[in-house]
N, C-alpha and C. Protein backbone atom coordinates (compact mmCIF):
# COMPACT_ATOMS: atom_id res chain seq x y z
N UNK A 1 -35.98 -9.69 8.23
CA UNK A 1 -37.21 -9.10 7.76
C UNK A 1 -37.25 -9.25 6.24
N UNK A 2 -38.17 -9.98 5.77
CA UNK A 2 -38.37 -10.24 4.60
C UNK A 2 -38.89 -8.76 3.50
N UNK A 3 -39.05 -8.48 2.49
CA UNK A 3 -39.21 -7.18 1.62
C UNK A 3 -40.56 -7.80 0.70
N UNK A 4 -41.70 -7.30 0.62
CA UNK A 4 -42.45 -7.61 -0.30
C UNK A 4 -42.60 -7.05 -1.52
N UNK A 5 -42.31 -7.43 -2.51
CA UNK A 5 -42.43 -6.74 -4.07
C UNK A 5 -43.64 -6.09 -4.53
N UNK A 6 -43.61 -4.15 -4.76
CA UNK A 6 -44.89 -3.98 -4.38
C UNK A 6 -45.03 -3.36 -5.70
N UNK A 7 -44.43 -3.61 -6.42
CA UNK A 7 -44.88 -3.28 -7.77
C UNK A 7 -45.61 -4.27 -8.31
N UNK A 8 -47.15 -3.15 -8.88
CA UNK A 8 -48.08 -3.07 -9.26
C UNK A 8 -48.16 -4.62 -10.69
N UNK A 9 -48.41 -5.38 -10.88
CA UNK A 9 -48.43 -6.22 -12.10
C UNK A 9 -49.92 -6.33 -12.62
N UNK A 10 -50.23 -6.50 -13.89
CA UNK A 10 -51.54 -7.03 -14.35
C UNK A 10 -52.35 -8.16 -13.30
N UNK A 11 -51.37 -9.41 -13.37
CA UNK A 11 -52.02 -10.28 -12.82
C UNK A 11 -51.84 -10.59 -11.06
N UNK A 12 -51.58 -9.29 -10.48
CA UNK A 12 -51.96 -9.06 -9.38
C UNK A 12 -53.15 -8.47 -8.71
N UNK A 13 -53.44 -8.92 -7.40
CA UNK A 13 -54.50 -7.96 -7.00
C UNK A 13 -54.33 -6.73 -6.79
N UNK A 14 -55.10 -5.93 -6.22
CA UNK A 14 -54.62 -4.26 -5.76
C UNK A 14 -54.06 -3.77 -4.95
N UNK A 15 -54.14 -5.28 -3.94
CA UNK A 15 -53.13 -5.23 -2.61
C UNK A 15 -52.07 -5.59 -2.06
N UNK A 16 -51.28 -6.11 -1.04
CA UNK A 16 -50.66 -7.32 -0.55
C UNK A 16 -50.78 -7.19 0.76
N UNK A 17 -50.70 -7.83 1.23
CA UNK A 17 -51.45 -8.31 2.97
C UNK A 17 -49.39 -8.31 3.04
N UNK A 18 -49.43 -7.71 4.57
CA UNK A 18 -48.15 -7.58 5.11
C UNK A 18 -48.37 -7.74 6.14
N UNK A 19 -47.54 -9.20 6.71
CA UNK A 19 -47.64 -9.71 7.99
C UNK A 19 -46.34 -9.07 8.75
N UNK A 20 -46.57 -9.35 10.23
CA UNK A 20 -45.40 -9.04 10.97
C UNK A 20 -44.33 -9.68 10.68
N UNK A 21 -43.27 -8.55 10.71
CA UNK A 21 -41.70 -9.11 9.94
C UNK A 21 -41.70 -9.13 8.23
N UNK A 22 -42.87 -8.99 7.66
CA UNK A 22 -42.65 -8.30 5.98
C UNK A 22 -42.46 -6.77 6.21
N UNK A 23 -42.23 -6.14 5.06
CA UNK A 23 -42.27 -4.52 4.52
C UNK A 23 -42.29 -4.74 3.33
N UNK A 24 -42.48 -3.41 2.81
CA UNK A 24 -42.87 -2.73 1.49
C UNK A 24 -41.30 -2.57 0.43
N UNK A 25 -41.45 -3.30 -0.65
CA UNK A 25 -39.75 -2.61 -1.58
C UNK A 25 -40.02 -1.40 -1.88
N UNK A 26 -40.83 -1.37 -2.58
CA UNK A 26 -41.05 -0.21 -3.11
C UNK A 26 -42.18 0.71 -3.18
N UNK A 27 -42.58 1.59 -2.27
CA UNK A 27 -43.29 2.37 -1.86
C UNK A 27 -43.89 3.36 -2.82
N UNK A 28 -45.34 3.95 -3.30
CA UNK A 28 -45.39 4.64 -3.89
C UNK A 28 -46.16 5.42 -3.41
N UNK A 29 -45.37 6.92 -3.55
CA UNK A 29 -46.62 8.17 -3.34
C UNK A 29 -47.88 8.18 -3.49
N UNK A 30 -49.29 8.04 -2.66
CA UNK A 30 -50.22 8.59 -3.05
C UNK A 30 -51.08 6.73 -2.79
N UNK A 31 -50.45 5.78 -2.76
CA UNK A 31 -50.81 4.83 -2.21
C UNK A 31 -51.10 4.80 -0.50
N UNK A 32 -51.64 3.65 -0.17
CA UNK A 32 -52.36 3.72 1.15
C UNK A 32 -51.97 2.54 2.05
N UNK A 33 -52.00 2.58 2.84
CA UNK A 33 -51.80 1.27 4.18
C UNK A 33 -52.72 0.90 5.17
N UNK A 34 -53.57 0.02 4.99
CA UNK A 34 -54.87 -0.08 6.15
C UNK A 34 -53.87 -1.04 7.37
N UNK A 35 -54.62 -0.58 8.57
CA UNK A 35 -53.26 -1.43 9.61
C UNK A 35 -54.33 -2.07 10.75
N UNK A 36 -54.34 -2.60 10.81
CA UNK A 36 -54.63 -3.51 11.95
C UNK A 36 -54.09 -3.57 13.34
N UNK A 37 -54.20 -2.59 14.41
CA UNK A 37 -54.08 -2.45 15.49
C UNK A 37 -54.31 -3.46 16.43
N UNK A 38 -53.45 -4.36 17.24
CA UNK A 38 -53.72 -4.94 18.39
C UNK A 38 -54.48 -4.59 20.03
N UNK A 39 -53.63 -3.39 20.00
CA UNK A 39 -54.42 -2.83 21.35
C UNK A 39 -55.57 -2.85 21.32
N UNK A 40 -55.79 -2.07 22.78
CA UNK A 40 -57.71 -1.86 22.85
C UNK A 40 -58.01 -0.70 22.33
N UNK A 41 -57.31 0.45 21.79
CA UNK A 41 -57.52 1.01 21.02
C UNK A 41 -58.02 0.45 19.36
N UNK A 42 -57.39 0.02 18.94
CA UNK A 42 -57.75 -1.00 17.98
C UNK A 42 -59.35 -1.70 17.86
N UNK A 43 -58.93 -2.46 19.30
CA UNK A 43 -60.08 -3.44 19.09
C UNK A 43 -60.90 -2.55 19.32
N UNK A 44 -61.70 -1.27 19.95
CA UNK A 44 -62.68 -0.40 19.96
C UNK A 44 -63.24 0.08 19.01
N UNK A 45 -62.06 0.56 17.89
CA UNK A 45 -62.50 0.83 16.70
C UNK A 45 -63.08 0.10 16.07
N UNK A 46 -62.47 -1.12 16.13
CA UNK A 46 -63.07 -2.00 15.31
C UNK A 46 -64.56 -2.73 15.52
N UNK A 47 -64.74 -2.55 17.03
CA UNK A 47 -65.93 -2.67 17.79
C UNK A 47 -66.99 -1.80 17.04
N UNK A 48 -66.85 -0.33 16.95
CA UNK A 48 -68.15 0.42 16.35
C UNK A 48 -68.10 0.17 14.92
N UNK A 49 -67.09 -0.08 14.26
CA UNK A 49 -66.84 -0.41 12.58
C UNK A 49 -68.24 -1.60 12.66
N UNK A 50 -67.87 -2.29 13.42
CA UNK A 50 -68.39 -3.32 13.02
C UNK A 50 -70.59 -3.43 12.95
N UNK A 51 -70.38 -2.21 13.96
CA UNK A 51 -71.63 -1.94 14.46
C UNK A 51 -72.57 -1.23 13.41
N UNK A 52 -71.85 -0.50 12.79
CA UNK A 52 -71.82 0.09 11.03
C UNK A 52 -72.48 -1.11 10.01
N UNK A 53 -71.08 -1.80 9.90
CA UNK A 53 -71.17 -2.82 8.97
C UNK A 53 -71.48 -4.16 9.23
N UNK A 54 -72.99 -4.28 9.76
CA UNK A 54 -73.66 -5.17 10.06
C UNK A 54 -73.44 -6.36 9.34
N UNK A 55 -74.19 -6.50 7.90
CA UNK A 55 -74.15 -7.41 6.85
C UNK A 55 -72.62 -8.28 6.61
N UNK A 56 -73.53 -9.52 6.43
CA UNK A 56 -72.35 -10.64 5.90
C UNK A 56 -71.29 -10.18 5.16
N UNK A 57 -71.69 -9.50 3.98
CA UNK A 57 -70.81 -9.22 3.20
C UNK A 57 -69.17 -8.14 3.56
N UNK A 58 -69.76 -7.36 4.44
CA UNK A 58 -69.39 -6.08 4.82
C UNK A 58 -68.37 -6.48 5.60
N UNK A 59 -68.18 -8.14 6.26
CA UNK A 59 -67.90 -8.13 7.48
C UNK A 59 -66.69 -8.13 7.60
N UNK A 60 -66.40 -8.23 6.79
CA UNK A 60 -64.41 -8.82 6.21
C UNK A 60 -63.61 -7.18 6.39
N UNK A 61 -64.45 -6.04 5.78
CA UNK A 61 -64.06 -4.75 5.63
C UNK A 61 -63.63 -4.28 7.31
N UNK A 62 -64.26 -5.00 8.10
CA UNK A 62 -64.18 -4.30 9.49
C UNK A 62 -62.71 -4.54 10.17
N UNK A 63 -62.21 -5.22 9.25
CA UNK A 63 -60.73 -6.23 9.87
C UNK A 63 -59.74 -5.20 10.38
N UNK A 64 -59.59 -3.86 10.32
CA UNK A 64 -58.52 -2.29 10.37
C UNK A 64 -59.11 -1.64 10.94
N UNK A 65 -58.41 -0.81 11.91
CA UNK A 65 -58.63 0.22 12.86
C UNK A 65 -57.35 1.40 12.48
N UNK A 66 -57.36 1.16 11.43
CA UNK A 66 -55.95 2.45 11.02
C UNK A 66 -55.60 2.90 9.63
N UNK A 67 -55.88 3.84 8.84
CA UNK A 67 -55.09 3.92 7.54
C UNK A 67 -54.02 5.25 7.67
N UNK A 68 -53.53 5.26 6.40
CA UNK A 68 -52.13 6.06 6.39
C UNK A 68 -51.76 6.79 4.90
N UNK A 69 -51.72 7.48 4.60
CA UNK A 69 -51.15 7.98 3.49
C UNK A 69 -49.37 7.36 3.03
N UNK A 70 -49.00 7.06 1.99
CA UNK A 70 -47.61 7.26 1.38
C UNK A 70 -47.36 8.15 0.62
N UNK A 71 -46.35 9.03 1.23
CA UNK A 71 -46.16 10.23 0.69
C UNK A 71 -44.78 10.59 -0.09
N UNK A 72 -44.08 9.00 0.16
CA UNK A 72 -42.43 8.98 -0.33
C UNK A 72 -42.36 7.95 -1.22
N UNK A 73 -41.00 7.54 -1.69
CA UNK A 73 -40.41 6.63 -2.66
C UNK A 73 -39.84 6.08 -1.25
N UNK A 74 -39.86 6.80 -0.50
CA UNK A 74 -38.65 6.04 0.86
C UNK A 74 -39.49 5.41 1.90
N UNK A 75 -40.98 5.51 1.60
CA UNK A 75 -41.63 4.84 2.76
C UNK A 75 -42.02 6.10 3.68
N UNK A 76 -42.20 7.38 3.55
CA UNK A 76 -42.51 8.17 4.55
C UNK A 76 -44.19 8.15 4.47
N UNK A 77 -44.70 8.63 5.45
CA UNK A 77 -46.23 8.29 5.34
C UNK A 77 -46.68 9.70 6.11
N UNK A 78 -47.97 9.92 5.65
CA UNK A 78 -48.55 10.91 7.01
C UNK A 78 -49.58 10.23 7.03
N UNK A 79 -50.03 10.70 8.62
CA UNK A 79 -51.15 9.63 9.56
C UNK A 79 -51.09 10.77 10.31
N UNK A 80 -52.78 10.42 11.08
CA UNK A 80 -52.84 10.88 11.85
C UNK A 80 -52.99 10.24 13.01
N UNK A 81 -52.36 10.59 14.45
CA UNK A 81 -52.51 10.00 15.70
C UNK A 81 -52.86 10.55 16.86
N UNK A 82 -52.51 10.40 18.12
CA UNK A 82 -52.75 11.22 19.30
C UNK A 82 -52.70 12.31 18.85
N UNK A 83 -50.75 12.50 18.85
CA UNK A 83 -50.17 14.41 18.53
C UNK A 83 -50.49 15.08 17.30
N UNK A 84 -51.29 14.46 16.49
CA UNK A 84 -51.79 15.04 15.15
C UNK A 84 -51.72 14.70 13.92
N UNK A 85 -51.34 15.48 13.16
CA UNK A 85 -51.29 15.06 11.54
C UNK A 85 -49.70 15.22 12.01
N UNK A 86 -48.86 14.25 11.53
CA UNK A 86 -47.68 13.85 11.42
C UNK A 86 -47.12 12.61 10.47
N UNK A 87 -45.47 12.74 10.15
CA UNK A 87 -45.04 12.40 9.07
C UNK A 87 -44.27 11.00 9.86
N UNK A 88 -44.45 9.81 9.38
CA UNK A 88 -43.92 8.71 10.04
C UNK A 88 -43.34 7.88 9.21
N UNK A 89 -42.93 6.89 9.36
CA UNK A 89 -42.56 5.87 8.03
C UNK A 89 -43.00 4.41 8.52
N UNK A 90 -43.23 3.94 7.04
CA UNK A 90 -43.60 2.49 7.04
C UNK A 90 -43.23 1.39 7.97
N UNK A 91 -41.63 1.66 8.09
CA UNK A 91 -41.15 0.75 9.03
C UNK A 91 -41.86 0.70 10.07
N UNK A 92 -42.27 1.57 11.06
CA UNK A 92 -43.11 1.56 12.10
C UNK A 92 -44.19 0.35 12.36
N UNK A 93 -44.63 -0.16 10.95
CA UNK A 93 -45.65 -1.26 11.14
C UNK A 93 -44.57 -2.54 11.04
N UNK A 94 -43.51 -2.54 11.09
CA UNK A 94 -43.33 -3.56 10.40
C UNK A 94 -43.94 -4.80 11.41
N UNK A 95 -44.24 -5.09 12.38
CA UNK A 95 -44.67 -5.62 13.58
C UNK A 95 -46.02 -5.76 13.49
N UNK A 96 -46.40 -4.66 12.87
CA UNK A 96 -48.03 -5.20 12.77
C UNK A 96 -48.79 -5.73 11.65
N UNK A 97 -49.86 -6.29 11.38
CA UNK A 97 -50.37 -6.96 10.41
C UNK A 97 -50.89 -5.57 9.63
N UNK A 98 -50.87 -5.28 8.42
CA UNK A 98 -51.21 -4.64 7.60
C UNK A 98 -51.31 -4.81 6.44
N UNK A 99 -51.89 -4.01 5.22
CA UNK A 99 -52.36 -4.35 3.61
C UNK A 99 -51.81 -2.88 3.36
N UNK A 100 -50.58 -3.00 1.92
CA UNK A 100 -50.73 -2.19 1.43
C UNK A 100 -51.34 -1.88 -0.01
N UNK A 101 -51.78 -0.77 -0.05
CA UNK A 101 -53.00 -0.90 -1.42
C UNK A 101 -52.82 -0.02 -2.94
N UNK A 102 -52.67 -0.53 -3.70
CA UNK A 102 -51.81 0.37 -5.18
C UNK A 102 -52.89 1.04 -5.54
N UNK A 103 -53.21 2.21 -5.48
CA UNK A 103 -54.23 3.12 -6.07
C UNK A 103 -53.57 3.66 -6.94
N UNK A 104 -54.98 2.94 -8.47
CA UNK A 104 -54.70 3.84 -9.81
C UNK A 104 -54.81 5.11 -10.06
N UNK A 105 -53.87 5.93 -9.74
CA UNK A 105 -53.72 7.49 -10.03
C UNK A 105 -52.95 7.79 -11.20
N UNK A 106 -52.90 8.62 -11.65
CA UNK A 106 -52.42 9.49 -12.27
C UNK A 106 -51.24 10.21 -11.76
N UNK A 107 -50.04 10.33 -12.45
CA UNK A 107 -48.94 11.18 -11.71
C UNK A 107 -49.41 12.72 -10.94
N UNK A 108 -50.55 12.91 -11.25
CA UNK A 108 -50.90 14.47 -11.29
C UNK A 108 -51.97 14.17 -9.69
N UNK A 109 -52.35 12.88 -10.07
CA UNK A 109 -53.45 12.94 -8.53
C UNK A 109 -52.33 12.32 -7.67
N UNK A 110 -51.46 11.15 -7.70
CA UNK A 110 -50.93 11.12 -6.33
C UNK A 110 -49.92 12.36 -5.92
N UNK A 111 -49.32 13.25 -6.51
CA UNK A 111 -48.83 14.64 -6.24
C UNK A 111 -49.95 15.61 -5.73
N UNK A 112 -51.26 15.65 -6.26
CA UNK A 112 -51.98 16.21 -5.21
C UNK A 112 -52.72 16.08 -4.55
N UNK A 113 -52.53 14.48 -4.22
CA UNK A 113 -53.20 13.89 -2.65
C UNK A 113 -51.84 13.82 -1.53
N UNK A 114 -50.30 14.12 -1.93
CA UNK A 114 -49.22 14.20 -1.08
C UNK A 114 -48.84 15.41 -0.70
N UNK A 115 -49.40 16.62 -1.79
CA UNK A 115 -49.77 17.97 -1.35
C UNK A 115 -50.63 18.25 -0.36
N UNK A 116 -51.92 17.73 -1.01
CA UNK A 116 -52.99 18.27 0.60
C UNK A 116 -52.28 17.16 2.16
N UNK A 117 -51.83 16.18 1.82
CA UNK A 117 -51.67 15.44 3.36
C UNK A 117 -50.51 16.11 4.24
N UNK A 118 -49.61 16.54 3.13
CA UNK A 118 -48.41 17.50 3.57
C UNK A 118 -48.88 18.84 4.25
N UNK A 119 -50.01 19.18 3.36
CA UNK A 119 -50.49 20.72 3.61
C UNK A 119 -51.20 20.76 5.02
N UNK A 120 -51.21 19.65 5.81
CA UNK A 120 -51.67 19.06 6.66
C UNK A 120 -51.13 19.10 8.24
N UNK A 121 -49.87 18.60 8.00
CA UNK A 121 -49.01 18.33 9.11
C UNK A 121 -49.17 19.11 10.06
N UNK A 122 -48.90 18.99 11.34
CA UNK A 122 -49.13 19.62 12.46
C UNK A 122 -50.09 20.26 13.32
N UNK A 123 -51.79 19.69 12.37
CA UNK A 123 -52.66 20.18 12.84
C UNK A 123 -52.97 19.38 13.38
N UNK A 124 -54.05 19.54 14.46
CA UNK A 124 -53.82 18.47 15.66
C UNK A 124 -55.46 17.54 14.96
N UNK A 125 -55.53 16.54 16.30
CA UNK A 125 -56.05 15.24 16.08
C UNK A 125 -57.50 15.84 16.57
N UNK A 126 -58.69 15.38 16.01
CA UNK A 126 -59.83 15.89 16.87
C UNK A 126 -60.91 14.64 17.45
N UNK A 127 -60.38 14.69 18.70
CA UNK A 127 -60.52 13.71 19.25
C UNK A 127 -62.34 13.86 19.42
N UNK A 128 -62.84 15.09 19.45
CA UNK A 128 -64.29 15.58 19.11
C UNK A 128 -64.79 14.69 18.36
N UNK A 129 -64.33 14.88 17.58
CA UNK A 129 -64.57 14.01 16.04
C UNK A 129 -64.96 12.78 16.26
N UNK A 130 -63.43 12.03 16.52
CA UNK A 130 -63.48 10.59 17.15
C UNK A 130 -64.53 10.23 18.05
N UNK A 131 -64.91 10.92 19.01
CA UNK A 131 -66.32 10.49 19.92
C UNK A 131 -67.32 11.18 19.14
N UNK A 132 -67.25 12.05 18.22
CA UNK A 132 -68.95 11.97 17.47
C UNK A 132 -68.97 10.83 16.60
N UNK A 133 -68.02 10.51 15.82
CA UNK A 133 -68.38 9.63 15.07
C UNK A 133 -68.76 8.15 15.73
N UNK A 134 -68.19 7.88 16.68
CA UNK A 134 -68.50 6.59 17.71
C UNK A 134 -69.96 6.62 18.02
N UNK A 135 -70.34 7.78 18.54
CA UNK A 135 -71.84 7.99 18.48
C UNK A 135 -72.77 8.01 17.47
N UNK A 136 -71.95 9.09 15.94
CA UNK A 136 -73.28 8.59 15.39
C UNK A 136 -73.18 7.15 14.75
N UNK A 137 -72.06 6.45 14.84
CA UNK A 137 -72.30 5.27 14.43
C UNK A 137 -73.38 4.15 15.35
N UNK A 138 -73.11 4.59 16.50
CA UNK A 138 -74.04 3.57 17.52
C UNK A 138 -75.37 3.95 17.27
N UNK A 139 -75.63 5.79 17.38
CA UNK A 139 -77.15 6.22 17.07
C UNK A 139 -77.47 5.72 15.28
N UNK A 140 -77.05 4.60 14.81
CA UNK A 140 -77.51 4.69 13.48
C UNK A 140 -77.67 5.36 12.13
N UNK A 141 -76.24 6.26 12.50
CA UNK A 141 -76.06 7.34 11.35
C UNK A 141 -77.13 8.47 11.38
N UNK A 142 -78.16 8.52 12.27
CA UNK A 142 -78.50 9.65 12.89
C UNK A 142 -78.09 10.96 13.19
N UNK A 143 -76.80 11.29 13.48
CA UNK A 143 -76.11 12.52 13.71
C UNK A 143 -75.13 12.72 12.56
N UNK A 144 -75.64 14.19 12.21
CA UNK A 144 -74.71 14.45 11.25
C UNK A 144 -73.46 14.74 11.82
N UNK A 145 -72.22 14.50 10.89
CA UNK A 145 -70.64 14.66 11.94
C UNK A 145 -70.72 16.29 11.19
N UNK A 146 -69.76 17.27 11.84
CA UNK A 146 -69.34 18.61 11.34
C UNK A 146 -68.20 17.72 9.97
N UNK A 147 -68.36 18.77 9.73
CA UNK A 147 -67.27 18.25 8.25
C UNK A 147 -65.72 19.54 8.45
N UNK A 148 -65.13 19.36 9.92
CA UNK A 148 -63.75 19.93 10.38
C UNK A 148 -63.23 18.80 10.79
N UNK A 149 -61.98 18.85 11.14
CA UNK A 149 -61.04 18.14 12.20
C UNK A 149 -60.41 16.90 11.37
N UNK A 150 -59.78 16.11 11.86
CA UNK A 150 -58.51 15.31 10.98
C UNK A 150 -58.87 13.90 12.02
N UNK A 151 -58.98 12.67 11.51
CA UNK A 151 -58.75 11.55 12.53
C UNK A 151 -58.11 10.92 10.84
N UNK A 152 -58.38 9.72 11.07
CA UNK A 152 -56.44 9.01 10.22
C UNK A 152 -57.35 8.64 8.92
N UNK A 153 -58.64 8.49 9.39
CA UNK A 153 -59.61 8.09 7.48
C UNK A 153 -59.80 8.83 7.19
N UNK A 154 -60.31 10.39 7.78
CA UNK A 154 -61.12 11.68 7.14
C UNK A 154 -59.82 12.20 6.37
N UNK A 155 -58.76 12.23 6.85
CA UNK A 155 -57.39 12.63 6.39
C UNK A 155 -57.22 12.03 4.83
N UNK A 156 -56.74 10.70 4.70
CA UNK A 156 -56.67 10.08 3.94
C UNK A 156 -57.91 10.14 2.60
N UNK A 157 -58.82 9.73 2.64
CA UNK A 157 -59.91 10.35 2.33
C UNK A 157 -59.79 11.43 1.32
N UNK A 158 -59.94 13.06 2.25
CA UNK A 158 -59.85 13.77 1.91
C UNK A 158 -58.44 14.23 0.61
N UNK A 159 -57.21 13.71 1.21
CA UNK A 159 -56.12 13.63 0.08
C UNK A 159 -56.16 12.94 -1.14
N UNK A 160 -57.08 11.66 -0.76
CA UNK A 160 -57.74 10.68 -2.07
C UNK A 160 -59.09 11.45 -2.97
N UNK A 161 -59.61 12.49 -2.43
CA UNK A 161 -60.52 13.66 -3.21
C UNK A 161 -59.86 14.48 -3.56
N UNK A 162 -58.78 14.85 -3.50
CA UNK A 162 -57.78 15.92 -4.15
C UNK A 162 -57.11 15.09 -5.39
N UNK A 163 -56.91 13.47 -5.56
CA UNK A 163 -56.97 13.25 -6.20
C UNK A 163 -57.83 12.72 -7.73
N UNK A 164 -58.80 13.10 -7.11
CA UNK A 164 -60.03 12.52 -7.89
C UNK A 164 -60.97 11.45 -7.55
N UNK A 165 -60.36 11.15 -6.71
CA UNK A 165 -61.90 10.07 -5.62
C UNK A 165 -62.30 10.45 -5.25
N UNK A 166 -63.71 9.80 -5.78
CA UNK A 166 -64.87 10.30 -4.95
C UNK A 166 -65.72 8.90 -3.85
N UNK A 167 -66.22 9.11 -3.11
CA UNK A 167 -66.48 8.11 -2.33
C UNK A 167 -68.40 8.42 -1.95
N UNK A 168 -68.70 7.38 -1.41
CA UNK A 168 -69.93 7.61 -0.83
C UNK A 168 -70.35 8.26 0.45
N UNK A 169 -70.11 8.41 1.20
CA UNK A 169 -69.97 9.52 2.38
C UNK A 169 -68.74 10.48 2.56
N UNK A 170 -69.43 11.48 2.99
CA UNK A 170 -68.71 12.31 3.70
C UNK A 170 -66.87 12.02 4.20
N UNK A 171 -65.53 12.29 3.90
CA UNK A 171 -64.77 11.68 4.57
C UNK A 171 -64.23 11.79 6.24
N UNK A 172 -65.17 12.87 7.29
CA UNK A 172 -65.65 12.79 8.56
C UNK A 172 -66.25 11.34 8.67
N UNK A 173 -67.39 11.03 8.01
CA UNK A 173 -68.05 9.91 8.35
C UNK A 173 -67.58 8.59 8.12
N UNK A 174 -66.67 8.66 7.22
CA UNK A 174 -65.54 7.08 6.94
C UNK A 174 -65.00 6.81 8.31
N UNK A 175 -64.81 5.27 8.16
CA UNK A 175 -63.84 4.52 8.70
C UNK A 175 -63.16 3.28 8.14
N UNK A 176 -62.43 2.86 8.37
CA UNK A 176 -61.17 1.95 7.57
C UNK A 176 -61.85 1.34 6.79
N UNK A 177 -63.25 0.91 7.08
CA UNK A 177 -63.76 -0.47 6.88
C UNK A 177 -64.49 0.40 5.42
N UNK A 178 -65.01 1.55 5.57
CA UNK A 178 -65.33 2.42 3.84
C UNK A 178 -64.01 2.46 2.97
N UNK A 179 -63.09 2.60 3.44
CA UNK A 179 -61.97 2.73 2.65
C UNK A 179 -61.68 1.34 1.83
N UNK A 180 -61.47 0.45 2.59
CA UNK A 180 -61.18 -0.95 2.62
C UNK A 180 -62.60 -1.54 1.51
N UNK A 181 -63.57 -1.52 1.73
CA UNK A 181 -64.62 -1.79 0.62
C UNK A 181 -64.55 -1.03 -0.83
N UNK A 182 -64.51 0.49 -0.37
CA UNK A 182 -63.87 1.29 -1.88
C UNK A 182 -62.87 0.42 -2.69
N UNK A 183 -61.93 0.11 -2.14
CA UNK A 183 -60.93 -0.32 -2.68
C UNK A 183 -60.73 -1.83 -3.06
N UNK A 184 -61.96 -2.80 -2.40
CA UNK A 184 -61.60 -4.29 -2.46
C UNK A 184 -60.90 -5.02 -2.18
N UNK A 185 -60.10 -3.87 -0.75
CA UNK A 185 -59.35 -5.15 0.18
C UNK A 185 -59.98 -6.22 1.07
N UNK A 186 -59.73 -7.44 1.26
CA UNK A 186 -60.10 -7.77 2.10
C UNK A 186 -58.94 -8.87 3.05
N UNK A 187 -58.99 -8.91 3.92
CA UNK A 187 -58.19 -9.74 4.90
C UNK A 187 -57.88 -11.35 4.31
């Protein structure tokens, strides 16, 4: 398994695309991981993403059905999944295609975007959520989502507003593919 050098340089981009069998050297708190899911879980998500982000431009953003918080120097992450807001580590992807992404913070915002994701843990997944938002994405952004419950972008998101991001919707109403445009990843 090869190690990708993830310190930040001038004449780098903001990201690095991590294929199956790369990882991360050096991990930083308060940075992010968009992941690319194989299953049909995956491909579903990525099915209504896409239904969202109609336009040419947009279309590249739809490529992830997963993001993740880094909450360690060691690679620990919180995500949310089935069993909830829980603490996992990087290695876990190493198998899957993923981007990890250097967000310019401040020592003071990635400590309190690893506070709120921490402050987090063990509350469960709202799978509510997950089927409103599927809907109001199909009804055309028509339905407003409640602004409760945790799925793996509203999470993230929300810890990235504790640091001082601000975004254009709601972080209920995100999905990978808002995150992924915020930030100027693309596949």
């Amino acid at each position: 398994m090869s190690a990708i050098d993830t310190s930040p340089m001038m004449s780098m981009p903001a990201y690095v695309h991590c294929r199956p069998g790369e990882t991360i050297s050096r991990p930083r708190p308060g940075d992010i991981i968009l992941v690319r899911h194989k299953h049909w879980l995956g491909w579903l998500i990525r099915c209504f993403v896409r239904i969202r982000h109609r336009a040419p431009e947009d279309r590249p953003y739809t490529y992830w059905s997963h993001v993740a918080l880094v909450v360690s120097h060691t690679g620990k992450m919180v995500e949310v999944n089935a069993r909830g807001v829980v603490i996992n580590h990087i290695r876990q992807y190493r198998e899957c295609d993923y981007h990890y992404v250097w967000l310019d913070l401040p020592d003071a915002g990635r400590k309190a975007a690893v506070q709120f994701a921490r402050s987090c843990l063990k509350q469960k997944y709202s799978l509510r959520n997950f089927l409103l938002l599927a809907a109001t994405i199909v009804l055309g952004d028509r339905v407003r989502m409640p602004d409760s419950g945790h799925g793996c972008v509203s999470l993230v998101a929300r810890a990235l507003q504790e640091a001082g991001i601000r975004f254009d919707r709601k972080p209920t109403d995100m999905t990978p593919a808002d995150l992924a445009k915020r930030f100027g990843v693309t596949p």
